[in-house]
N, C-alpha and C. Protein backbone atom coordinates (compact mmCIF):
# COMPACT_ATOMS: atom_id res chain seq x y z
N UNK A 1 -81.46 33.78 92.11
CA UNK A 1 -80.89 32.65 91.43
C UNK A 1 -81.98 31.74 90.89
N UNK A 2 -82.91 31.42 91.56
CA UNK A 2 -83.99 30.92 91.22
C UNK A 2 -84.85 31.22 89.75
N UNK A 3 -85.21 32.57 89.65
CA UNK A 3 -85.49 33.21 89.11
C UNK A 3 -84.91 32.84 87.57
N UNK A 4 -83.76 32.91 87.71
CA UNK A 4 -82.72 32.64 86.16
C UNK A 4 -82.74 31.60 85.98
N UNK A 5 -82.35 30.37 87.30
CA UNK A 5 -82.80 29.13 86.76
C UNK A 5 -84.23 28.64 85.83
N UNK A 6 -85.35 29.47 86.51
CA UNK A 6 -86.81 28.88 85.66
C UNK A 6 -86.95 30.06 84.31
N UNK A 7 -85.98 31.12 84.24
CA UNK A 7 -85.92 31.67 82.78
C UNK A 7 -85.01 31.11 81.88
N UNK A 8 -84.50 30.00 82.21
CA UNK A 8 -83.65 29.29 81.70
C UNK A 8 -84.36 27.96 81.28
N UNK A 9 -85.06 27.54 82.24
CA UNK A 9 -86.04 26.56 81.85
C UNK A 9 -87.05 26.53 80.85
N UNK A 10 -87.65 28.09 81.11
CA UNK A 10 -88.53 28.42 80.02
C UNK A 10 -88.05 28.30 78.33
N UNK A 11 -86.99 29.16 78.71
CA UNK A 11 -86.29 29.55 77.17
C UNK A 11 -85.95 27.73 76.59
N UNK A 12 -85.38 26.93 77.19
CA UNK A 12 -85.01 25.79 77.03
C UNK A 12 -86.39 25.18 76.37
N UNK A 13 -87.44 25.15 76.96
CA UNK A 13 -88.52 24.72 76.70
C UNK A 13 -89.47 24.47 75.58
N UNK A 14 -88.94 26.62 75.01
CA UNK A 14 -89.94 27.09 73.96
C UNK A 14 -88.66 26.35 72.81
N UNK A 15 -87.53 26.50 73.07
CA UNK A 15 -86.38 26.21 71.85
C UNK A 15 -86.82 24.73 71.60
N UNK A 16 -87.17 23.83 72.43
CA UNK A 16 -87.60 22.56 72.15
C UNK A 16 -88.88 22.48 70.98
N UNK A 17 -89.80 23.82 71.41
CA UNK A 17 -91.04 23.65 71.00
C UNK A 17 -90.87 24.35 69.67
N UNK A 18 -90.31 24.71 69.27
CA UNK A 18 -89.65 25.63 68.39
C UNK A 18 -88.98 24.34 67.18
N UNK A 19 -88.31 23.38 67.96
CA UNK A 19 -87.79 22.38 67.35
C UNK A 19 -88.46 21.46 66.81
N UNK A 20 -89.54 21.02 67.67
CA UNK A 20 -90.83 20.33 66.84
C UNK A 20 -91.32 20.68 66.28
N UNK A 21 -92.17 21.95 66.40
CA UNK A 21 -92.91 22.72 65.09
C UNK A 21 -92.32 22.71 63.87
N UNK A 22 -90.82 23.06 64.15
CA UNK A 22 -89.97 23.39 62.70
C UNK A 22 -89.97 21.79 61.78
N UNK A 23 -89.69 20.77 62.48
CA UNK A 23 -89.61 19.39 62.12
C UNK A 23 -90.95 18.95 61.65
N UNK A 24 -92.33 18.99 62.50
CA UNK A 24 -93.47 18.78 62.19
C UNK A 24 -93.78 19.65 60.59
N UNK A 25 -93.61 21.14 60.42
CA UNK A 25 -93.68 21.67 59.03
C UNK A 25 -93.07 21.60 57.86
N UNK A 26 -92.20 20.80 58.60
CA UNK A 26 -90.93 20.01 57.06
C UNK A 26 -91.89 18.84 56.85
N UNK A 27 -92.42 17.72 57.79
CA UNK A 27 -93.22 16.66 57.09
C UNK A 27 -94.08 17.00 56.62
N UNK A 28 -94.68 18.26 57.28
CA UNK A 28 -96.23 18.38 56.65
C UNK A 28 -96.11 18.92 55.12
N UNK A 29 -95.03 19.79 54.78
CA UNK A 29 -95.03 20.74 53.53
C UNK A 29 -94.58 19.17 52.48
N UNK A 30 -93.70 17.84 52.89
CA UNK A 30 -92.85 16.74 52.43
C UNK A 30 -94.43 16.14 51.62
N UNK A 31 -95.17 16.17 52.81
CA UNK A 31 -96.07 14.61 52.82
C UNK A 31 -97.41 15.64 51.87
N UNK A 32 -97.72 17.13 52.08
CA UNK A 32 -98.81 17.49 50.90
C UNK A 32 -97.83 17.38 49.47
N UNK A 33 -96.47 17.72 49.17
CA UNK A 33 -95.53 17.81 48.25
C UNK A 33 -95.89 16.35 47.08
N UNK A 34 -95.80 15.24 48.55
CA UNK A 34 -95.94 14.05 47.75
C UNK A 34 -97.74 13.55 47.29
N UNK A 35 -98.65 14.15 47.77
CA UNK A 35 -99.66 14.32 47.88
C UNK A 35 -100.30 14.86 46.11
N UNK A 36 -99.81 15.72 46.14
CA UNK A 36 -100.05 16.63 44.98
C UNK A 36 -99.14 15.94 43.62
N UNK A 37 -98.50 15.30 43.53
CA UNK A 37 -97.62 14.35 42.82
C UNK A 37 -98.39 13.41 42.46
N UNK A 38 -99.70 13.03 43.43
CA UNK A 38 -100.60 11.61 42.97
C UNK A 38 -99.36 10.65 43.98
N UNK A 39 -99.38 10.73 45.10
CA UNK A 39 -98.33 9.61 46.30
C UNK A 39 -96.72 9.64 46.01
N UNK A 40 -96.20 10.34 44.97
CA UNK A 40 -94.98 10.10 44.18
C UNK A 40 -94.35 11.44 44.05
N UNK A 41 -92.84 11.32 44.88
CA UNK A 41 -92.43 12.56 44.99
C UNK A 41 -91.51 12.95 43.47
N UNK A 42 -91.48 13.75 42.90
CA UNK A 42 -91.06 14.10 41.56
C UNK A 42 -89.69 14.41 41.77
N UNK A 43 -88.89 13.07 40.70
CA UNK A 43 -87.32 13.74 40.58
C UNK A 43 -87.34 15.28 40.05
N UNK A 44 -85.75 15.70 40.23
CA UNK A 44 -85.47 16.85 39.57
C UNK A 44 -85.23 16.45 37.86
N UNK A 45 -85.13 17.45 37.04
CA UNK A 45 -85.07 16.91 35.47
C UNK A 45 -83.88 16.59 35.55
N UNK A 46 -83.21 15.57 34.27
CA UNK A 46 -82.48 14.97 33.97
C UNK A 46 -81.77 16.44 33.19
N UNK A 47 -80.43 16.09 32.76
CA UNK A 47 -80.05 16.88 31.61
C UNK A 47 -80.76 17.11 30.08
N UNK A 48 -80.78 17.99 29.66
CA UNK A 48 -81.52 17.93 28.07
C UNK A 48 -81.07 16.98 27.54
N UNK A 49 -82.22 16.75 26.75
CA UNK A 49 -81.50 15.99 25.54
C UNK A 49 -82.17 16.77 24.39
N UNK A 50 -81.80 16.20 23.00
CA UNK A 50 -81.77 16.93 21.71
C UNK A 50 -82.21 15.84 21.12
N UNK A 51 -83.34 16.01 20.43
CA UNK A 51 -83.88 15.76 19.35
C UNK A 51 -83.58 16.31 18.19
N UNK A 52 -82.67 15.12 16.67
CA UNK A 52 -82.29 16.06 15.61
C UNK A 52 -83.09 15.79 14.52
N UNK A 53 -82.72 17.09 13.75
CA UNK A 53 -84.47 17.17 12.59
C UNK A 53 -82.92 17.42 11.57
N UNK A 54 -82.00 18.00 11.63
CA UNK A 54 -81.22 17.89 10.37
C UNK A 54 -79.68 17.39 10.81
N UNK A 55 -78.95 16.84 9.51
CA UNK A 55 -77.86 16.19 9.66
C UNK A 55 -77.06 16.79 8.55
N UNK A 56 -75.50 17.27 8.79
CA UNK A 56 -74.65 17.34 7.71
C UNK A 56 -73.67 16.02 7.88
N UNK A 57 -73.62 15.32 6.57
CA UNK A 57 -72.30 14.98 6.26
C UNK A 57 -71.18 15.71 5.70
N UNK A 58 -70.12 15.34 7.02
CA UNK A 58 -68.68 15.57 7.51
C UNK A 58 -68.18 15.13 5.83
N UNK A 59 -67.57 16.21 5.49
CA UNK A 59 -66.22 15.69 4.43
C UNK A 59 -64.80 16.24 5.14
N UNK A 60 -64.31 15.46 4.00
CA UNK A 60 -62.58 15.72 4.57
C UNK A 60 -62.05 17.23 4.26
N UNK A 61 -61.25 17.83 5.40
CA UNK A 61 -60.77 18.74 5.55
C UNK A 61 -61.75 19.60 6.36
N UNK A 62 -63.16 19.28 6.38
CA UNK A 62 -64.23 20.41 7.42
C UNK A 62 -63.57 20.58 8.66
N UNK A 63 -63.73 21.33 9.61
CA UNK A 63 -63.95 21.84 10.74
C UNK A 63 -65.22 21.87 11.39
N UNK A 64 -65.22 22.35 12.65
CA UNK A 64 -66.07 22.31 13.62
C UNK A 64 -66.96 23.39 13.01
N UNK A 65 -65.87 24.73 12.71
CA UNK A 65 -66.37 26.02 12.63
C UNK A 65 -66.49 25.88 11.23
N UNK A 66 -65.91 25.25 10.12
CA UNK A 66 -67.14 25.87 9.04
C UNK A 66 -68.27 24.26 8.97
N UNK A 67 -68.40 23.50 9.68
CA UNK A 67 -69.76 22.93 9.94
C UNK A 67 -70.65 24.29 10.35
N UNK A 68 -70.52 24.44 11.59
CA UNK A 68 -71.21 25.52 12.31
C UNK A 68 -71.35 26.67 11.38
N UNK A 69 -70.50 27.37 10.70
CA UNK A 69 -70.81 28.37 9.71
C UNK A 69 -71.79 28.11 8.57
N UNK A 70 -71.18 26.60 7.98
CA UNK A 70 -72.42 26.86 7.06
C UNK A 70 -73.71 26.22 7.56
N UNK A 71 -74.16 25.84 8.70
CA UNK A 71 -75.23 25.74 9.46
C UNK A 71 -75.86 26.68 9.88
N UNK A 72 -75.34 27.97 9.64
CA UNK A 72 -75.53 29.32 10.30
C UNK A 72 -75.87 29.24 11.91
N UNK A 73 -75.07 28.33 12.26
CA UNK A 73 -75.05 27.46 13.84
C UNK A 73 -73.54 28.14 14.62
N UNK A 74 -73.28 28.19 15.97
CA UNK A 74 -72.02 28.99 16.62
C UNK A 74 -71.89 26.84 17.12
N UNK A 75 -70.37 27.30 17.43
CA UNK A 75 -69.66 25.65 17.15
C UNK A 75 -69.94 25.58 18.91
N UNK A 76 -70.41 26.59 19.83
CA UNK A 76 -71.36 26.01 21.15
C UNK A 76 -72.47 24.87 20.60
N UNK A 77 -73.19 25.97 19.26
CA UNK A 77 -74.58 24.79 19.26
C UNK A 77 -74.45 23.51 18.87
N UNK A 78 -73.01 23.43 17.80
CA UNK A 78 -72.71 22.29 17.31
C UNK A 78 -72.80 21.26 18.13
N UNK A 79 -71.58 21.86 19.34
CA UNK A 79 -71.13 20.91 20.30
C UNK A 79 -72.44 19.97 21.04
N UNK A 80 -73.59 21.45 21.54
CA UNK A 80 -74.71 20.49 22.24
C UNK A 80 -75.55 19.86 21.76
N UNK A 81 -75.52 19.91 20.54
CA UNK A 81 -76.41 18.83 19.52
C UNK A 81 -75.76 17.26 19.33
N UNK A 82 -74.22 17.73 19.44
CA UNK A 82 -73.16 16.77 19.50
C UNK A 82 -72.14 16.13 21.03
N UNK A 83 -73.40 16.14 21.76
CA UNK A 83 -72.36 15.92 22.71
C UNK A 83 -71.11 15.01 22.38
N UNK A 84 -70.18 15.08 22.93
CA UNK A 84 -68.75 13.83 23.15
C UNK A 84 -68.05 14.70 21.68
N UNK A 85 -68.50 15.02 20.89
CA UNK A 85 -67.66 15.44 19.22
C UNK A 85 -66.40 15.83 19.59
N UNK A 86 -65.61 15.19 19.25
CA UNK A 86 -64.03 15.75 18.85
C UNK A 86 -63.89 16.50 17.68
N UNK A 87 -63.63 17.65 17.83
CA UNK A 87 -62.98 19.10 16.77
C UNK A 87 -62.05 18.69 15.88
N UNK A 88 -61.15 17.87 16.70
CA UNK A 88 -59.52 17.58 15.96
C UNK A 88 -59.93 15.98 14.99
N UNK A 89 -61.09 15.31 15.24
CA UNK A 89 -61.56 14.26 14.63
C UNK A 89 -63.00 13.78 14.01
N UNK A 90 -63.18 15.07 13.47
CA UNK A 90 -64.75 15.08 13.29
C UNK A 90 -65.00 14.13 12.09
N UNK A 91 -63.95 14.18 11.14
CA UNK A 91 -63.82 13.12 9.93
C UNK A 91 -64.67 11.78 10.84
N UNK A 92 -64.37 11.44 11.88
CA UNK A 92 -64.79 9.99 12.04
C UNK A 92 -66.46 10.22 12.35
N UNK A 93 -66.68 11.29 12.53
CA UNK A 93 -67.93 11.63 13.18
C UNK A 93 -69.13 10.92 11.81
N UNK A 94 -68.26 11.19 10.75
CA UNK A 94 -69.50 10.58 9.69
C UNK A 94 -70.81 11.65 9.30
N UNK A 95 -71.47 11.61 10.10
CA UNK A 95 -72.82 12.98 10.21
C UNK A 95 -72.90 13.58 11.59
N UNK A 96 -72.76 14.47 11.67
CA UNK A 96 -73.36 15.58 13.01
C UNK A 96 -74.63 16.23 12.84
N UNK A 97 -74.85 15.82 14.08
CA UNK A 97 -76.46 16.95 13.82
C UNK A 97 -76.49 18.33 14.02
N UNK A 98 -77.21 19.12 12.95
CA UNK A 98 -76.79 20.58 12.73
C UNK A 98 -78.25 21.59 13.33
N UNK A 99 -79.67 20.92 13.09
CA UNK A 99 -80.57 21.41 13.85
C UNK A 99 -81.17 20.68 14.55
N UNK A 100 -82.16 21.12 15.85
CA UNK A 100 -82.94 19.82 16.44
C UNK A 100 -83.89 21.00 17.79
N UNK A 101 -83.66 20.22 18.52
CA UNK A 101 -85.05 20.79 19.45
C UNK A 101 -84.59 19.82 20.55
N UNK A 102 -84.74 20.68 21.78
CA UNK A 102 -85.23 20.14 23.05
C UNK A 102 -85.59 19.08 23.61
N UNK A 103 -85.57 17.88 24.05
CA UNK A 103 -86.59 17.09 24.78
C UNK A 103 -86.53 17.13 26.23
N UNK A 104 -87.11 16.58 26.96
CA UNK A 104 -86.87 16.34 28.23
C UNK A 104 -86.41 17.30 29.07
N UNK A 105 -85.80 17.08 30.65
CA UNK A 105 -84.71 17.97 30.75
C UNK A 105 -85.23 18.95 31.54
């Protein structure tokens, strides 16, 4: 009985030691992380954003899809150049942007 009690102790012991190490290598990997940053831990990126280099003006009766067609653009790319754009109200849109580029993100 003895016996199981102090293999019980042991095992108890190393699981402790097991528990600090694991905790101690989360700060250490945290604190070089912020280290290598210059003291400053780095957000994750924001969502893209779009920078636009061309613009069509919307006339009456267009669509989404022949914007996008004659942009030689799919009305996905429209949309992410355009976030918020309503399809059914693009008339109010005035100009949409038809090419652009990346920023951020």
């Amino acid at each position: 009985m003895m016996a199981r009690a102090g293999h019980r102790a042991v095992a108890g012991g190393l699981a402790a030691i097991l528990v600090i190490m694991t905790a101690g290598a989360a700060q250490a990997a945290a604190a070089a992380g912020a280290s290598a940053g210059g003291g400053r831990v780095r957000e994750p990126p924001g969502p893209a954003q779009w920078r636009c280099t061309g613009y069509h003006a919307v006339v009456r009766g267009e669509t989404c899809e022949s914007v996008a067609r004659d942009a030689r653009i799919t009305v996905e790319q429209l949309r992410e150049l355009n976030k918020g754009v309503v399809c059914a109200a693009l008339m109010n849109w005035g100009h949409v942007c038809v090419r652009g580029y990346v920023i951020g993100g």
